[in-house]
Protein backbone atom coordinates (compact mmCIF):
# COMPACT_ATOMS: atom_id res chain seq x y z
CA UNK A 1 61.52 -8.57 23.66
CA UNK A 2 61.94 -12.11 23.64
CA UNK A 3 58.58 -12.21 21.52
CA UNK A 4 59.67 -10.35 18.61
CA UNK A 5 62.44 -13.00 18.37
CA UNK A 6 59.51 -15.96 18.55
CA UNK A 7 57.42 -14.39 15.79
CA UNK A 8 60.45 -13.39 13.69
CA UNK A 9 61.66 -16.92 13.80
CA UNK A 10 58.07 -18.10 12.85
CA UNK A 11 57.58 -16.46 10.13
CA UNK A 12 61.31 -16.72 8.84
CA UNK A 13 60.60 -21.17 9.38
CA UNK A 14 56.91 -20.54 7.53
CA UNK A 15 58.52 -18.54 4.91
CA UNK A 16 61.38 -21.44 4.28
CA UNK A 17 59.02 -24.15 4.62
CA UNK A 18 57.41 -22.53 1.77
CA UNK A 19 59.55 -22.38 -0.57
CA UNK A 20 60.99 -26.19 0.62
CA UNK A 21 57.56 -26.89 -0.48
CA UNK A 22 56.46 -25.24 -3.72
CA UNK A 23 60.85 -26.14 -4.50
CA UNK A 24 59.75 -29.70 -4.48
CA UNK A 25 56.17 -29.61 -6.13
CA UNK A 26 55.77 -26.80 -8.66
CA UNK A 27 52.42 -27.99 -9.56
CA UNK A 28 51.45 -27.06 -5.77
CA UNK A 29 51.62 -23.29 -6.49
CA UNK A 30 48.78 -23.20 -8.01
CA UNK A 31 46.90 -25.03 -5.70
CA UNK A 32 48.12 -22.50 -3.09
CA UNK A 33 46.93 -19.82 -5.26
CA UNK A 34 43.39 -20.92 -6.11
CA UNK A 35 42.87 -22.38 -2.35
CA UNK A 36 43.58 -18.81 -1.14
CA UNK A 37 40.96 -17.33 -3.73
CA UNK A 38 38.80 -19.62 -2.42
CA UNK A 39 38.75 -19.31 1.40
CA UNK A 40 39.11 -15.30 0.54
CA UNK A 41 35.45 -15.70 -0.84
CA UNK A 42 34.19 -17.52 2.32
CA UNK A 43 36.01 -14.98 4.36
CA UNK A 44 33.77 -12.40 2.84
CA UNK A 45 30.71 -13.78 2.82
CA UNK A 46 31.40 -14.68 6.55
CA UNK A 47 31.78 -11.02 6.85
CA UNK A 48 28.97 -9.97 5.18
CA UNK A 49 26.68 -12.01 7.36
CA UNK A 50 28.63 -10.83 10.65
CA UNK A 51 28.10 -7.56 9.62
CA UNK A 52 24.30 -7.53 9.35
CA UNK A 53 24.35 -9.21 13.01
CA UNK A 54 26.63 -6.38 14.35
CA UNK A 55 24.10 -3.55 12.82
CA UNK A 56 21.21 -5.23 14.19
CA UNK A 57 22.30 -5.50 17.44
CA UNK A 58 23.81 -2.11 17.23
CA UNK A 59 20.55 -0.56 16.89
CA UNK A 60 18.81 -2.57 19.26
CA UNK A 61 21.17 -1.18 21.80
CA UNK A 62 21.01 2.22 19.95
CA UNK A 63 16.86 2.17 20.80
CA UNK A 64 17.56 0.52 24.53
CA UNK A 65 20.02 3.72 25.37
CA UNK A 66 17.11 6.25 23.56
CA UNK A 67 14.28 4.33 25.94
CA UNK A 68 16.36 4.68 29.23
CA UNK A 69 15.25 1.96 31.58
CA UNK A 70 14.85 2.40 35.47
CA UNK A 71 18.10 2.71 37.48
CA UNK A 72 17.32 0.03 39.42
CA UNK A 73 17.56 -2.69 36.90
CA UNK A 74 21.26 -2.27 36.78
């Protein structure tokens, strides 16, 4: 219980630290704006490479269950 009042109060302080801040620079908005654009595109491609690892190794664990090694290994 006493977490839902520590994130609410988070994100009510990030949300009026905000505005304190785009309130005193208006220029900043935009630099919010295409910053976010920007790490969104690295996000992806971040993504994209994590998701070729996660199939690889997906089916190299797909063909380890289909070979079934001795017992006694585990």
């Amino acid at each position: 219980m006493a977490l839902n009042y520590i994130w609410a109060a988070l994100i009510l302080l990030g949300i009026i630290a905000g505005l304190l801040f785009i309130l005193g620079d208006t220029a900043c908005l935009s630099e919010i704006t295409s910053s976010t654009f920007e790490m969104s595109k690295y996000a992806f491609e971040i993504i994209l490479g994590l998701t070729g690892t996660l199939a690889l190794w997906m089916e190299i664990l797909n063909i380890g269950e289909k070979i079934r090694p001795p017992h006694f290994l585990f």
